[in-house]
C-alpha atoms as a PDB file:
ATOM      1  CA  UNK A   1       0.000   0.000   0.000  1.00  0.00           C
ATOM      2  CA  UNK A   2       2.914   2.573   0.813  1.00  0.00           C
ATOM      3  CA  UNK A   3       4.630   1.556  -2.770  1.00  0.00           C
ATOM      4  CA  UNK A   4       1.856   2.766  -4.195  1.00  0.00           C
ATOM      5  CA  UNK A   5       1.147   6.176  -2.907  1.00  0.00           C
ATOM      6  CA  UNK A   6       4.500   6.823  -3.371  1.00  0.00           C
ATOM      7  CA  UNK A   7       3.925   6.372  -6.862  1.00  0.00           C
ATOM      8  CA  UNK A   8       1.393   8.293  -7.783  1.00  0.00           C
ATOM      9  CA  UNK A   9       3.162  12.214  -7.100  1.00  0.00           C
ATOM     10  CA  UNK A  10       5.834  10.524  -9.677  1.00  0.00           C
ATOM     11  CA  UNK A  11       2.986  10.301 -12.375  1.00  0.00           C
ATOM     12  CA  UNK A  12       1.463  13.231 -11.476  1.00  0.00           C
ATOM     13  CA  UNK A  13       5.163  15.011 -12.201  1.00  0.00           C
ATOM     14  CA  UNK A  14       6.000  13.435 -15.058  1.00  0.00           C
ATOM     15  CA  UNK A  15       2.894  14.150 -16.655  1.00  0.00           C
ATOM     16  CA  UNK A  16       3.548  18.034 -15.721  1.00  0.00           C
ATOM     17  CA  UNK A  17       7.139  17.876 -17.368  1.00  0.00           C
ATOM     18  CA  UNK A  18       5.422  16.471 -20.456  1.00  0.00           C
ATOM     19  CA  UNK A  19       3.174  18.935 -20.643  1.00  0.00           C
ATOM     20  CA  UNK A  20       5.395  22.060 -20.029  1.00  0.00           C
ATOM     21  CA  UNK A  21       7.881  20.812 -22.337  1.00  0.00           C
ATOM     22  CA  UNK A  22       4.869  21.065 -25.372  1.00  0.00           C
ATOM     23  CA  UNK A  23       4.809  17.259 -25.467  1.00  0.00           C
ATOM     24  CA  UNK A  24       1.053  16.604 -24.762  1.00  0.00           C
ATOM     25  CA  UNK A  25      -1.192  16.546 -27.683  1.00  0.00           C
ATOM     26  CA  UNK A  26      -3.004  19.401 -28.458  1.00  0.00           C
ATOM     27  CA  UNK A  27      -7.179  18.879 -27.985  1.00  0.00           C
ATOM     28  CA  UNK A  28      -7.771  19.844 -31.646  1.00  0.00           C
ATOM     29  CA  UNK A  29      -6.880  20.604 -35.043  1.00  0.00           C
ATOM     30  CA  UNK A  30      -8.029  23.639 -37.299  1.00  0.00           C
ATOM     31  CA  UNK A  31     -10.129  22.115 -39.944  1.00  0.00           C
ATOM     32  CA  UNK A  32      -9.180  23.819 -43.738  1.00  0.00           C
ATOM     33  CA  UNK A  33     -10.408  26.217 -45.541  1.00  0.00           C
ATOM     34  CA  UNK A  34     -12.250  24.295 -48.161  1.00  0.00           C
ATOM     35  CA  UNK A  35     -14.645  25.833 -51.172  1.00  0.00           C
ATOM     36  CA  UNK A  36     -17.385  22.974 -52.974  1.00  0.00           C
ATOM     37  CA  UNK A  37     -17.757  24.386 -56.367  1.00  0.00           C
ATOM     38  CA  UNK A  38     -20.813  22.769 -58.074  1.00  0.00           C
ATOM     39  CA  UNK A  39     -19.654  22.562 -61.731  1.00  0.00           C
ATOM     40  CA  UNK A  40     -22.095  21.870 -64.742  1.00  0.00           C
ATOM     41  CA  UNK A  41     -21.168  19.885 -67.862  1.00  0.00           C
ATOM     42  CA  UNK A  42     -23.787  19.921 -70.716  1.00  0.00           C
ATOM     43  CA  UNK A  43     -23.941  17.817 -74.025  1.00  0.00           C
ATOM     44  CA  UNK A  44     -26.254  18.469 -76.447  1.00  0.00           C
ATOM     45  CA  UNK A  45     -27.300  16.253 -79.453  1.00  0.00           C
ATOM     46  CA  UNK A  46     -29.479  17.580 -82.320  1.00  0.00           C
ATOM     47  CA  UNK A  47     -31.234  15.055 -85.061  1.00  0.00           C
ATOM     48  CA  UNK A  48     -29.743  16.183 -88.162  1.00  0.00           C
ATOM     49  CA  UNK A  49     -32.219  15.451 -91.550  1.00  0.00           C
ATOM     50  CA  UNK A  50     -34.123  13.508 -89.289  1.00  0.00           C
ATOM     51  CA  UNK A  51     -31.996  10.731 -88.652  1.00  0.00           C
ATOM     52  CA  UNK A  52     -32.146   9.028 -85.503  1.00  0.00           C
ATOM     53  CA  UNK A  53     -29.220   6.085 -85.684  1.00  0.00           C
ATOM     54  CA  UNK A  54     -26.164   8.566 -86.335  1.00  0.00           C
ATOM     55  CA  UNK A  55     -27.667  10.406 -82.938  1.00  0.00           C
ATOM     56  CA  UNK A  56     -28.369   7.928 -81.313  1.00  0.00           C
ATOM     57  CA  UNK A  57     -24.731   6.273 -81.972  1.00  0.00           C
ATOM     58  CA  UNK A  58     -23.675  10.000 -80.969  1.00  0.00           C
ATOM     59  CA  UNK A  59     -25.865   9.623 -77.519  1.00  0.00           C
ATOM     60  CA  UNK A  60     -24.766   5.990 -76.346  1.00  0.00           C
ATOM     61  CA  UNK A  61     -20.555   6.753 -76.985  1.00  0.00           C
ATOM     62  CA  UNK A  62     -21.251   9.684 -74.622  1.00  0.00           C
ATOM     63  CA  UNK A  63     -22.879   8.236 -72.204  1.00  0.00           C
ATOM     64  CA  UNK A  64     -20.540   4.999 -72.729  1.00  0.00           C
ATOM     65  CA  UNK A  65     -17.652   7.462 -71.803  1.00  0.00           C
ATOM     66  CA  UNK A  66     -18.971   9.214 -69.010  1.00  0.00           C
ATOM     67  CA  UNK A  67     -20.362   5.979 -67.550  1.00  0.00           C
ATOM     68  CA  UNK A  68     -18.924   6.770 -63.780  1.00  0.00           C
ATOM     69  CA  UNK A  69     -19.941  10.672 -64.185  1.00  0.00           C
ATOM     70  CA  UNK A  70     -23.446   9.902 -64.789  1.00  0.00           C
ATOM     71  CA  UNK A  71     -23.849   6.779 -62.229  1.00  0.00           C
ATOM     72  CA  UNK A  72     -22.551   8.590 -59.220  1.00  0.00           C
ATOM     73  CA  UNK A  73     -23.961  12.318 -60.411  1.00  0.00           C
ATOM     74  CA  UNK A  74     -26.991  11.317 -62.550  1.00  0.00           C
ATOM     75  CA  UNK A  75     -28.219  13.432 -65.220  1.00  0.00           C
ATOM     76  CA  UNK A  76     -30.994  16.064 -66.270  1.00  0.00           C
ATOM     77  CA  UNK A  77     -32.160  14.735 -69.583  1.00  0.00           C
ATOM     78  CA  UNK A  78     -34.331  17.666 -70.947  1.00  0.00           C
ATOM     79  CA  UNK A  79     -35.622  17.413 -74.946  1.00  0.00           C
ATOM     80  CA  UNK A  80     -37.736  18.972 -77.910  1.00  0.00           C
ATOM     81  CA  UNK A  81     -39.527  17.240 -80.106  1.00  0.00           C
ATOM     82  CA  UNK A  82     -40.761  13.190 -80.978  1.00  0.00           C
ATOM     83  CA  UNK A  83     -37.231  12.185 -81.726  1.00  0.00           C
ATOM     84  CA  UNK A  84     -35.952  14.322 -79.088  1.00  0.00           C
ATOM     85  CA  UNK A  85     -38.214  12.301 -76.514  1.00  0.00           C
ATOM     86  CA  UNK A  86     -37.840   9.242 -77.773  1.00  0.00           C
ATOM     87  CA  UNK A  87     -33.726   9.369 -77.298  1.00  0.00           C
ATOM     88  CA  UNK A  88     -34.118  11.088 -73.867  1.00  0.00           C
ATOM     89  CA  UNK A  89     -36.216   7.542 -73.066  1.00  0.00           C
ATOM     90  CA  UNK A  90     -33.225   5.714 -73.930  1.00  0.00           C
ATOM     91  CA  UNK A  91     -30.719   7.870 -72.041  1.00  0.00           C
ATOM     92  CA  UNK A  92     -33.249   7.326 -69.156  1.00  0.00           C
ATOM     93  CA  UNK A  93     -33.462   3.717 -69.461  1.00  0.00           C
ATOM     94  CA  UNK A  94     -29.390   3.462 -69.878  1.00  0.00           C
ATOM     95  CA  UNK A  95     -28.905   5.195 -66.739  1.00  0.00           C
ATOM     96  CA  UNK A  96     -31.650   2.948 -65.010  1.00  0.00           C
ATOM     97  CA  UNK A  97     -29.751   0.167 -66.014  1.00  0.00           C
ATOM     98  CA  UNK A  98     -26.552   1.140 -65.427  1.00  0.00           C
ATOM     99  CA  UNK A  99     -27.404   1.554 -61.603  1.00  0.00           C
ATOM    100  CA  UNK A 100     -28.290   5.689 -61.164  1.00  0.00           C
ATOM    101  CA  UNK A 101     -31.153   6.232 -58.874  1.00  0.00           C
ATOM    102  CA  UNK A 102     -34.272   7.347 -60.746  1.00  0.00           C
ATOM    103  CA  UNK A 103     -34.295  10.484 -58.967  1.00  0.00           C
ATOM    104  CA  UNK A 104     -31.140  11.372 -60.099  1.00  0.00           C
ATOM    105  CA  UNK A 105     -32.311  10.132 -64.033  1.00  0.00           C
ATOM    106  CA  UNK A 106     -34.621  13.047 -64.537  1.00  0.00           C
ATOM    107  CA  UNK A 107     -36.735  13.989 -67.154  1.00  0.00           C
ATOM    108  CA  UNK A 108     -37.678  17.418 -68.526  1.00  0.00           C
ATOM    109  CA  UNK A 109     -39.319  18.507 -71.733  1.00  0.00           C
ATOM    110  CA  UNK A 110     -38.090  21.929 -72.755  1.00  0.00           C
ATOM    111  CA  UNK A 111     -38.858  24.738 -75.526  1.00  0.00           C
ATOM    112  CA  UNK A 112     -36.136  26.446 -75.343  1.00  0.00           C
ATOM    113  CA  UNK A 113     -34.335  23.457 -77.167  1.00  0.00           C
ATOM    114  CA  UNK A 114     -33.999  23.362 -80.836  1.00  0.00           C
ATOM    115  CA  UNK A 115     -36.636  20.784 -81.981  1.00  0.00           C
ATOM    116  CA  UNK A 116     -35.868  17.059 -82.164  1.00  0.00           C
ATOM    117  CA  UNK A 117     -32.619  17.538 -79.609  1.00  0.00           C
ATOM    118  CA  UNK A 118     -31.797  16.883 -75.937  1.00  0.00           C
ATOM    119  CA  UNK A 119     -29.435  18.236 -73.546  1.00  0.00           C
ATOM    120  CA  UNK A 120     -27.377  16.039 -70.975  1.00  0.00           C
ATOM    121  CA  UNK A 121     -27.016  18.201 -67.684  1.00  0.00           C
ATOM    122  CA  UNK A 122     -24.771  16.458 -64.725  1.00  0.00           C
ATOM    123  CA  UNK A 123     -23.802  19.049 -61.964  1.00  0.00           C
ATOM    124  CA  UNK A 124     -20.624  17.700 -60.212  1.00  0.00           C
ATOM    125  CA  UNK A 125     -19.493  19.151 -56.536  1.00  0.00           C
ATOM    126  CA  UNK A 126     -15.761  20.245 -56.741  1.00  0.00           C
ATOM    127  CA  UNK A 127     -13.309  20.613 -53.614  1.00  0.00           C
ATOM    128  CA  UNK A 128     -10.974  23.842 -53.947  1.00  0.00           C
ATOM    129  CA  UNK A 129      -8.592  23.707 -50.852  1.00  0.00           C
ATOM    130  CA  UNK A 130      -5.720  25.663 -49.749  1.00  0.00           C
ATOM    131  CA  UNK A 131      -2.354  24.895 -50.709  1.00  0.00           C
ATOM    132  CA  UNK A 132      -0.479  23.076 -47.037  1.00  0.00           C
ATOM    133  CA  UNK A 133       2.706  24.151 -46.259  1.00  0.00           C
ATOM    134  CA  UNK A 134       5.596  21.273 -46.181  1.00  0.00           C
ATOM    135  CA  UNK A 135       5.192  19.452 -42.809  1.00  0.00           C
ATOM    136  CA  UNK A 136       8.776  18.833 -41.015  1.00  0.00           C
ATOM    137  CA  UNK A 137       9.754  16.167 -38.799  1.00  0.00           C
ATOM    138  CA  UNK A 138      10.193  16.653 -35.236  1.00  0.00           C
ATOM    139  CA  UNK A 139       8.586  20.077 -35.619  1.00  0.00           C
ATOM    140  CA  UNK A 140       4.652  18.918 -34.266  1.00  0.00           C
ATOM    141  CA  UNK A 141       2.091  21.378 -33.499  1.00  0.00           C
ATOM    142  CA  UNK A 142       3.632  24.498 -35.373  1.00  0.00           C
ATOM    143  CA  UNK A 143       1.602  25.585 -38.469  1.00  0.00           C
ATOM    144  CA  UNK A 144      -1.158  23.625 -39.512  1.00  0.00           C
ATOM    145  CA  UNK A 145      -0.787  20.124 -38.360  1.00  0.00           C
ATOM    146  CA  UNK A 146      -3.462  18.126 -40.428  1.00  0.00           C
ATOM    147  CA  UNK A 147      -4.171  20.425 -43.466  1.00  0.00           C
ATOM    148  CA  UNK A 148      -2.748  17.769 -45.838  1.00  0.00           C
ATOM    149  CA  UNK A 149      -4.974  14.720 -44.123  1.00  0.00           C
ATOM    150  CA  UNK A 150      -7.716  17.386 -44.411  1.00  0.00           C
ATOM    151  CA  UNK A 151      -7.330  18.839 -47.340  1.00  0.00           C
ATOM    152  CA  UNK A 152      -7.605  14.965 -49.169  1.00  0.00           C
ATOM    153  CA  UNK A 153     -10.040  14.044 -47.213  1.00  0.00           C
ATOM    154  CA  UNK A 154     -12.290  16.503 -48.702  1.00  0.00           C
ATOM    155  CA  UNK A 155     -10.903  15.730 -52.171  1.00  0.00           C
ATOM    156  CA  UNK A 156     -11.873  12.224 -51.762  1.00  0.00           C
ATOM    157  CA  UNK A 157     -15.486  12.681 -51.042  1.00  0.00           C
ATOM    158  CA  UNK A 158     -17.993  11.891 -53.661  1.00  0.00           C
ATOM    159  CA  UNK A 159     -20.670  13.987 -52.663  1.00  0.00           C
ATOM    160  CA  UNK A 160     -18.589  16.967 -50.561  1.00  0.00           C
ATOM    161  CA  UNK A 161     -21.968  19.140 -51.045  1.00  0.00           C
ATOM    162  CA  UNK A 162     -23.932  16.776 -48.774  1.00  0.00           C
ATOM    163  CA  UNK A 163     -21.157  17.898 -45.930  1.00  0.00           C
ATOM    164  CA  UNK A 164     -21.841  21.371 -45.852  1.00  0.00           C
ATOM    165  CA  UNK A 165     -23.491  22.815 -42.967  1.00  0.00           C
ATOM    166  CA  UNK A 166     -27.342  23.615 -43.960  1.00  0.00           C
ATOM    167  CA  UNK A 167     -27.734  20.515 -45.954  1.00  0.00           C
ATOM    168  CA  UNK A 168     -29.856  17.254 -44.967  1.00  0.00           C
ATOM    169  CA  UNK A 169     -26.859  14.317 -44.355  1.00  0.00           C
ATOM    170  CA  UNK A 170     -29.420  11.883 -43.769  1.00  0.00           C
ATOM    171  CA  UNK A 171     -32.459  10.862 -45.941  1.00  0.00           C
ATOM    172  CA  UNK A 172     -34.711   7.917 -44.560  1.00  0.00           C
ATOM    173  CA  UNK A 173     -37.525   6.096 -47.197  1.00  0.00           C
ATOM    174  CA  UNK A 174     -40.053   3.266 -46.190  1.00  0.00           C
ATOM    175  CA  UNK A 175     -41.461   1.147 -48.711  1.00  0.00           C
ATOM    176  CA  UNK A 176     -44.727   2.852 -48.853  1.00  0.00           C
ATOM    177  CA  UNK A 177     -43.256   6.214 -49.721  1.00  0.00           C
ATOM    178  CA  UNK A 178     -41.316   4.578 -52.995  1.00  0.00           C
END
């Protein structure tokens, strides 16, 4: 029992050296400065003389090439005209197939098209960070520890936008509201 009493100022000490010295960790990290850009990309196909296959070859090596794009981001599919509608129902059902949620598949007849066209729309969320200083070895807790580990972080995300303060993180659906 006395061994241990003893003991205890000795960790109580230490722990105060560690601390005074600048050894303890700090309780938190600055989080970076980041910006989430939403960027829009927009491809348009027109029916030229009326001809649907050379459009529809146009439609499917776009959407063949953008495949991951338009899966994770989904697509705004707005169109003018028969033909115009009938190749936005493809698009659709390509989409559909290729796994992208029907709400994010969407849609949207529009005048201000030229007739017998549609428009692609995908809007993609892009991180802008800062620029992190070098970090240096044995030199911990001076500048901004972190920034790097934060700064990929956001980078990584596939859907930064849904991180954002002000934004709903979490959507809940029962099967009588599909």
């Amino acid at each position: 029992m006395m061994s241990r009493i003893a003991y205890v100022p000795h960790i109580l000490l230490s722990t105060f050296v560690f601390m005074a010295l600048g050894c303890a960790p700090k309780p938190s990290i600055e989080a970076s400065n980041v910006l989430v850009t939403p960027v829009t990309y927009e491809y348009q196909i027109s029916l030229k003389n009326k001809k649907r296959q050379p459009a529809k070859q146009e439609l499917f090596a776009y959407l063949e090439q953008n495949r991951y794009a338009l899966q994770v981001h989904g697509a705004e599919i707005k169109w003018q005209g028969k033909e115009g509608k009938a190749l936005a129902n493809m698009a659709r059902q390509w989409l559909l197939r290729q796994g992208t949620p029907s709400e994010k598949a969407e849609l949207v007849s529009s005048s201000a098209l030229a007739k017998n066209s549609i428009l692609l729309s995908t809007t993609v969320h892009q991180v802008q960070a800062p620029e992190c200083a070098p970090i240096v070895i044995g030199e911990y807790h001076h500048g901004d520890d972190g920034c790097t580990q934060q700064v990929m972080r956001w980078q990584s995300m596939v859907y930064p936008d849904k991180k954002l303060s002000g934004t709903p993180r979490l959507s809940i659906s029962s099967p009588n509201t599909q």
